[in-house]
Protein backbone atom coordinates (compact mmCIF):
# COMPACT_ATOMS: atom_id res chain seq x y z
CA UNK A 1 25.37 88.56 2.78
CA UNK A 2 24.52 86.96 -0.43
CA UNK A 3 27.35 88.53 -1.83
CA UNK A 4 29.97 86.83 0.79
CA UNK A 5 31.16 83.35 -0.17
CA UNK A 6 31.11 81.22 2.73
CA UNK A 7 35.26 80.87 2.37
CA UNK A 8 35.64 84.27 3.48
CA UNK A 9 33.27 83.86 6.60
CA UNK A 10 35.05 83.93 10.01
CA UNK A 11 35.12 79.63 11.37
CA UNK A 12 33.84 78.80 14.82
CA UNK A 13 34.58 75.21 16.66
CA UNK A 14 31.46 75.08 18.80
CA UNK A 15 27.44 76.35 18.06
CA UNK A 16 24.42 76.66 20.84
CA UNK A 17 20.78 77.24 20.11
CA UNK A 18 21.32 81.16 19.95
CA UNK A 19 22.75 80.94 16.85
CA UNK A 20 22.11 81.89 13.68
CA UNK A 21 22.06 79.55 10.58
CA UNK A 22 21.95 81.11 6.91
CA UNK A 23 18.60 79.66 4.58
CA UNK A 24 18.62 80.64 0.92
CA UNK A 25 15.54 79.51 -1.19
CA UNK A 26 17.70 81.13 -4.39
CA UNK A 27 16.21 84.17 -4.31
CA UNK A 28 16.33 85.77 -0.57
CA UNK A 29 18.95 84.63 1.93
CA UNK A 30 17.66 84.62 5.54
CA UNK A 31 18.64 83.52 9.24
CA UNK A 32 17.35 80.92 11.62
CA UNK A 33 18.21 80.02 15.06
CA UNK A 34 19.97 76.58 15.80
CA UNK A 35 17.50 75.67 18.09
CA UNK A 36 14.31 76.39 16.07
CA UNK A 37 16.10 74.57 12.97
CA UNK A 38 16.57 71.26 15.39
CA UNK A 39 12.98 71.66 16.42
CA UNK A 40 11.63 71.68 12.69
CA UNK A 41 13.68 69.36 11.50
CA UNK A 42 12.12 67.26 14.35
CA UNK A 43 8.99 67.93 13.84
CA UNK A 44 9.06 66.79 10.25
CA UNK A 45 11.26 63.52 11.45
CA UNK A 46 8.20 63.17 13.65
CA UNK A 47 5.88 62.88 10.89
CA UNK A 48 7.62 60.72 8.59
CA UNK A 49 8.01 58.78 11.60
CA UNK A 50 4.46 58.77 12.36
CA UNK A 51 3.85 58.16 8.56
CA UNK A 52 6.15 55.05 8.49
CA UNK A 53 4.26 53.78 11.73
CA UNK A 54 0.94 54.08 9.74
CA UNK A 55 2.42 51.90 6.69
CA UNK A 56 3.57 49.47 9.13
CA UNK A 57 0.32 49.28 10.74
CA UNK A 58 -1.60 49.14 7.17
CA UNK A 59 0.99 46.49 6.20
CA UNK A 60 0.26 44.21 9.41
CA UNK A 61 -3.53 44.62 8.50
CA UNK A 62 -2.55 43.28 4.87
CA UNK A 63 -0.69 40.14 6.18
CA UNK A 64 -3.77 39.40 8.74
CA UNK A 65 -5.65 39.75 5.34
CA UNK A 66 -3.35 37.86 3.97
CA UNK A 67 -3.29 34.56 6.27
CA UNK A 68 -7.36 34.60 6.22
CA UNK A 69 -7.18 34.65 2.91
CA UNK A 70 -4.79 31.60 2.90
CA UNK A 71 -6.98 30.15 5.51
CA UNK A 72 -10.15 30.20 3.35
CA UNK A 73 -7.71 28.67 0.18
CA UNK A 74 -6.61 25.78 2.79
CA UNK A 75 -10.75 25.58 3.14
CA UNK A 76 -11.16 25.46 -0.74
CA UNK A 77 -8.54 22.95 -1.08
CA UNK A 78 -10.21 20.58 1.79
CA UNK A 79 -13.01 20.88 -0.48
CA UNK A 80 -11.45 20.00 -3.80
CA UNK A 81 -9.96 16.70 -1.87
CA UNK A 82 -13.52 15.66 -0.50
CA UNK A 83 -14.61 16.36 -4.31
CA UNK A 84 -11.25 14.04 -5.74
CA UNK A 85 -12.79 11.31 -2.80
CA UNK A 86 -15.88 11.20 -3.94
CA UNK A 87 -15.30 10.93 -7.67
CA UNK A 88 -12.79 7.94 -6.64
CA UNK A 89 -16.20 6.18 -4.76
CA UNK A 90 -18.33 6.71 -7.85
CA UNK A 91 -15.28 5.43 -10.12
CA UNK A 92 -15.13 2.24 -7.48
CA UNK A 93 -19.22 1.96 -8.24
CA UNK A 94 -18.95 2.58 -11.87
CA UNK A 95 -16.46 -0.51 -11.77
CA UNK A 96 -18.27 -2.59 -8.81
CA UNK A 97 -21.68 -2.10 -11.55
CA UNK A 98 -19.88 -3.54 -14.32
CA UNK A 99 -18.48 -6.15 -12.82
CA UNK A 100 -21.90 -6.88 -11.66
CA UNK A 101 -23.36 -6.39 -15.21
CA UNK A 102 -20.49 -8.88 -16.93
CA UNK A 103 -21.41 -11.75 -13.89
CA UNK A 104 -25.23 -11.45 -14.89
CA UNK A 105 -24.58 -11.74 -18.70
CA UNK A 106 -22.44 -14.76 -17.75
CA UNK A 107 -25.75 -15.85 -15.73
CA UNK A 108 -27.83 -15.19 -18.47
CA UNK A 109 -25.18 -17.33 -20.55
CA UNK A 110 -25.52 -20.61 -18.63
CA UNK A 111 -29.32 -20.20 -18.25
CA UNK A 112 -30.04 -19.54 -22.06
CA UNK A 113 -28.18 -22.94 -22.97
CA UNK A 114 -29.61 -25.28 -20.27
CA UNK A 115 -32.89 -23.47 -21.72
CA UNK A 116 -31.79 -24.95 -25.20
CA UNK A 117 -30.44 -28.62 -23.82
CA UNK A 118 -33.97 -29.00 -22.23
CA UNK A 119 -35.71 -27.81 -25.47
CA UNK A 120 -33.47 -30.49 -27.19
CA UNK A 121 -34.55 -32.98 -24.92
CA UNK A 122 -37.94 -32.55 -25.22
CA UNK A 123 -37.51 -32.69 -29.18
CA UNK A 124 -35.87 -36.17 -28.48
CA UNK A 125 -38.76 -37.35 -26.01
CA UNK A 126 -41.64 -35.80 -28.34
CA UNK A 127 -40.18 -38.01 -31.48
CA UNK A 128 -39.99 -40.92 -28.96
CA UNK A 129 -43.84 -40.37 -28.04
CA UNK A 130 -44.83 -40.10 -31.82
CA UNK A 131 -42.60 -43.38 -32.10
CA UNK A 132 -44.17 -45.42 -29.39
CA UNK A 133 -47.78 -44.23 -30.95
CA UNK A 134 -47.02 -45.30 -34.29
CA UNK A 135 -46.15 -48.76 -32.30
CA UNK A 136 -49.14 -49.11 -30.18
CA UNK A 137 -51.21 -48.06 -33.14
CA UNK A 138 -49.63 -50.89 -34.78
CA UNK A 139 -50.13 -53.23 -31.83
CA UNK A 140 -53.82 -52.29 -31.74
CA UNK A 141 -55.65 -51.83 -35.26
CA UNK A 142 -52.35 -51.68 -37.60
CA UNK A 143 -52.22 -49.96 -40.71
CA UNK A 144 -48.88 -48.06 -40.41
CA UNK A 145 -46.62 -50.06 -42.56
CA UNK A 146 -44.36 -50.50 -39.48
CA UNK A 147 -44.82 -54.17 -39.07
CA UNK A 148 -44.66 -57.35 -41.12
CA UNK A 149 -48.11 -58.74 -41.65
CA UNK A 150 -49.32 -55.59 -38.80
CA UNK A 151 -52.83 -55.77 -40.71
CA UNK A 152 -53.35 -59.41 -39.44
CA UNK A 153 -50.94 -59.59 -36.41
CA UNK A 154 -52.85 -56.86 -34.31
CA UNK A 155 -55.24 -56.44 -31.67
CA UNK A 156 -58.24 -55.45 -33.56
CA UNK A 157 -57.65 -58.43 -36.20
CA UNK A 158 -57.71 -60.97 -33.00
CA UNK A 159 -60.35 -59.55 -31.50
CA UNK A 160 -62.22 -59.93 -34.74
CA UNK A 161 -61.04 -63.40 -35.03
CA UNK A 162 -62.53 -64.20 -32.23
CA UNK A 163 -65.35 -63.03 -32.81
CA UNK A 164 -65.60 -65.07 -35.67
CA UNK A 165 -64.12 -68.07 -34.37
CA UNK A 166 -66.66 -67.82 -30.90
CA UNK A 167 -69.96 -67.76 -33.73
CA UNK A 168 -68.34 -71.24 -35.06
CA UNK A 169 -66.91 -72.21 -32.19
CA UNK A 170 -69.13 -75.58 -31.76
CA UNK A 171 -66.77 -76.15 -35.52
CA UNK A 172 -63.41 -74.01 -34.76
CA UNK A 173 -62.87 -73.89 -30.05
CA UNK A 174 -59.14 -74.88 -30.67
CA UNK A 175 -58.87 -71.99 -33.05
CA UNK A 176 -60.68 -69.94 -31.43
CA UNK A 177 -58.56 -70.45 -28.10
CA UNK A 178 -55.49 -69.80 -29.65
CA UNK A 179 -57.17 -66.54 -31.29
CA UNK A 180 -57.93 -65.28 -27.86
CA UNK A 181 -54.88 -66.20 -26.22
CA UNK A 182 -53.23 -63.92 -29.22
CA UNK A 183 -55.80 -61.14 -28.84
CA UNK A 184 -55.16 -60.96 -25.27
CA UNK A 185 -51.79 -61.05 -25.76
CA UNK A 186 -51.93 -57.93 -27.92
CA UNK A 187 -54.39 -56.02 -25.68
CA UNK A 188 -51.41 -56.69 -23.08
CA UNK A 189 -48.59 -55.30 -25.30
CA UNK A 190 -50.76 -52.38 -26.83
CA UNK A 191 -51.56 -51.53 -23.11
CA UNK A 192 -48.05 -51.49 -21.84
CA UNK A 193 -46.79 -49.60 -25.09
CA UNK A 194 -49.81 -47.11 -23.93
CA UNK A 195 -48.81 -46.81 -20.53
CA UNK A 196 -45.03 -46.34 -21.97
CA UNK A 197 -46.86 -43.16 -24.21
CA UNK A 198 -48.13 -41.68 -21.03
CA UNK A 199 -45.33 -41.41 -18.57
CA UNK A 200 -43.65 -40.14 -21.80
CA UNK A 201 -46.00 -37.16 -22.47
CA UNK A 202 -45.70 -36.65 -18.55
CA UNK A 203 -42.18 -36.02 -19.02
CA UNK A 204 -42.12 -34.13 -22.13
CA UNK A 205 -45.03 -31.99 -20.43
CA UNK A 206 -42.48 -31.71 -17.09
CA UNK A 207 -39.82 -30.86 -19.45
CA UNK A 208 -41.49 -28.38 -21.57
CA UNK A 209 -42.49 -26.68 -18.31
CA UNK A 210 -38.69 -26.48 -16.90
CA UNK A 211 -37.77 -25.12 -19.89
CA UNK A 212 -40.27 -22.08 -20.15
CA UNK A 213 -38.75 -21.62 -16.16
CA UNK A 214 -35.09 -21.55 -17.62
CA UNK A 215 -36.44 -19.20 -20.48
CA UNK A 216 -38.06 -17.01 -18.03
CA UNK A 217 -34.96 -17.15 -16.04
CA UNK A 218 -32.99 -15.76 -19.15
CA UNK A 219 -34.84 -13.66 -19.87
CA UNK A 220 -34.89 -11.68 -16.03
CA UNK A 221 -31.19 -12.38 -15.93
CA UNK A 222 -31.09 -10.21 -19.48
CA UNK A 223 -33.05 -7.42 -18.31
CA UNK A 224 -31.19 -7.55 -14.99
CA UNK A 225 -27.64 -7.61 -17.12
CA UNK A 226 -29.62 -4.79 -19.59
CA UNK A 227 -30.27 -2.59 -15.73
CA UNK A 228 -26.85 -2.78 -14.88
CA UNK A 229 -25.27 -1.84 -17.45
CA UNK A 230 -27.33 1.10 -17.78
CA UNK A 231 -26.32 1.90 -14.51
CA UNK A 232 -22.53 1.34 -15.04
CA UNK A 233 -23.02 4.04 -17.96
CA UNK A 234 -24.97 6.53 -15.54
CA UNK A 235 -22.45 6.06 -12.66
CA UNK A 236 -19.35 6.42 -15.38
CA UNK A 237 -21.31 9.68 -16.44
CA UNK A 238 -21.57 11.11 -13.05
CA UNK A 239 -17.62 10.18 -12.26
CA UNK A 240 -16.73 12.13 -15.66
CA UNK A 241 -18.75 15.33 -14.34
CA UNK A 242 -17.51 15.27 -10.75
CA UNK A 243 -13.44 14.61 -12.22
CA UNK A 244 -14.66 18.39 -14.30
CA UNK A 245 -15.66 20.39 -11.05
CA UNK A 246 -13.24 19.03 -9.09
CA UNK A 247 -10.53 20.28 -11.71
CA UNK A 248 -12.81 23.78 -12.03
CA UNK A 249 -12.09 24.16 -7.93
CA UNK A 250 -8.34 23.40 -8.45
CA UNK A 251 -8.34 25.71 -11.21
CA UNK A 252 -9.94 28.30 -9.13
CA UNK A 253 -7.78 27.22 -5.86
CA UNK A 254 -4.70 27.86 -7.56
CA UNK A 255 -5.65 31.27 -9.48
CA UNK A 256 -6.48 32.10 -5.69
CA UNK A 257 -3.40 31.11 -4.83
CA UNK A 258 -1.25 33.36 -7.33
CA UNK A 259 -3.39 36.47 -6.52
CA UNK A 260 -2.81 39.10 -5.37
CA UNK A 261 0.93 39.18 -4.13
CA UNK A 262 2.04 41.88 -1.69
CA UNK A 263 5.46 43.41 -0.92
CA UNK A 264 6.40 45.95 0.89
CA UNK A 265 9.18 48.88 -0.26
CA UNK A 266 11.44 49.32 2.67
CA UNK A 267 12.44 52.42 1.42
CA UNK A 268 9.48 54.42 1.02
CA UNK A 269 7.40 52.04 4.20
CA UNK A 270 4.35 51.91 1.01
CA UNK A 271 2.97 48.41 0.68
CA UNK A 272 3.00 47.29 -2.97
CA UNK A 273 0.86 44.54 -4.30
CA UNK A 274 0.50 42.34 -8.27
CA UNK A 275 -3.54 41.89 -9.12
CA UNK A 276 -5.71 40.82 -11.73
CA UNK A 277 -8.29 40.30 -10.03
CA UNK A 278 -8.81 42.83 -6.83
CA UNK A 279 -7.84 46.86 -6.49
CA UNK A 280 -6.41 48.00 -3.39
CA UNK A 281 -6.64 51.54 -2.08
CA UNK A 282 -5.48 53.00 1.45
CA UNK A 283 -8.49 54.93 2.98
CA UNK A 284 -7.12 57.99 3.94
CA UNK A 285 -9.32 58.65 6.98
CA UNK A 286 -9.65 55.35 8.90
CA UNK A 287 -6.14 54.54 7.80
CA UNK A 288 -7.55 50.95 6.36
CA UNK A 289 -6.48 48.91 3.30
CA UNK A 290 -9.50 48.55 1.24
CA UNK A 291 -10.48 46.30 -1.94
CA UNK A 292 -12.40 45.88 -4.58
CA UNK A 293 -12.87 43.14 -7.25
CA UNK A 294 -11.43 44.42 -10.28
């Protein structure tokens, strides 16, 4: 029959299940029923059909893969904008600190010169004590070239006077009168001039004591200025590393994000996939797409 071209074959219109079809392999030509030829060429329909089925099934088990794995990026991403919220609050510290640090300095500032007014003012009342002692010590014994004629117009001289003038005073009671009218007089002015040098010192010593508080003052306010700038510093540092993880987890979000991509070839039914960082195998027996990192 091999022999026969199919040209010279008789034609027929119509064929049932009884007859014969011609199968040639190239080397040995023979027959086959129509109806066992419709039943293997359903048969292997069948299992492409069945094959297809299983590559659609595989490829709905990728894309619920898939959307959990786009679930637990939406997760990552929650987390990276907690992260970006929380390096804005220690930003907001880092700036509330300085703030804080530049309104102490100022503190410090006005303390340190109403520190130096009051030590000038003390200065001013300590020469005004000296002066006023100077004066009383003039007043009372003389001897500090203050004063015209201080040696002889002074308490001590009087009081000497009168002295002398009491031993002759059956000879010299006018003058000595008049010398103890003078020496009182001079006790009188040396004693106000002392009582002057007293509420002085008082002063000075009340003034010399507010301005040790100031200094003290200034000097807390410093070390409180000092603390928060060193805070300002440590808060700026921790800002600076949590702005660095935050960008790590976006990194790592979006290299998530680009990997692995699937498609599937609608010719073939095979799902396809792009990875640099997972493998993907079918396992033959449970019919399951499996990974692995790669």
């Amino acid at each position: 029959m091999a022999n026969i071209p199919i040209s010279s074959l008789p034609a027929i219109t119509t064929i049932t299940d009884s007859h014969y079809l011609a199968v040639d392999d190239g080397t040995t030509t023979n027959k086959i029923t129509v109806e066992n030829f419709n039943a293997t060429a359903t048969a292997s329909a069948a299992q492409y059909a069945e094959a297809a089925a299983a590559s659609a099934s595989s490829a709905s088990d990728s894309a619920d893969s898939a959307l959990d794995s786009k679930n637990e990026t939406a997760n990552l991403i929650a987390s990276a904008q907690t992260i970006e919220t929380n390096v804005q609050a220690y930003a907001t510290a880092a700036s509330n600190s300085a703030n804080a640090a530049a309104s102490s300095a100022s503190t410090a500032g006005s303390k340190a010169t109403l520190a130096e007014n009051s030590a000038a003012n003390a200065a001013q009342y300590a020469d005004a004590v000296v002066s006023y002692a100077v004066e009383s010590r003039s007043f009372a014994v003389g001897g500090t070239g203050t004063r015209i004629d201080e040696d002889t117009d002074n308490a001590m001289y009087y009081s000497n006077s009168a002295h002398v003038s009491a031993q002759n005073a059956s000879t010299s009671a006018s003058n000595a009168a008049t010398s103890e009218t003078n020496a009182h007089t001079s006790e009188t002015n040396a004693a106000s001039y002392m009582s002057q040098t007293n509420t002085l010192k008082t002063q000075v010593e009340a003034d010399a004591a507010a301005t040790a508080g100031y200094a003290g003052e200034a000097n807390a306010a410093r070390q409180y200025a000092t603390s928060a700038a060193d805070s300002a510093n440590t808060a700026k540092t921790n800002a600076e590393t949590a702005a660095t993880q935050a960008q790590g987890a976006l990194d790592a979000i979006r290299a998530l994000l680009s990997d692995p991509h699937f498609t599937i070839d609608f010719t073939t039914g095979e799902l396809m996939y792009d990875s640099d960082l997972f493998n993907f195998l079918v396992n033959t027996t449970t019919g399951n797409l499996e990974w692995e990192v790669a």
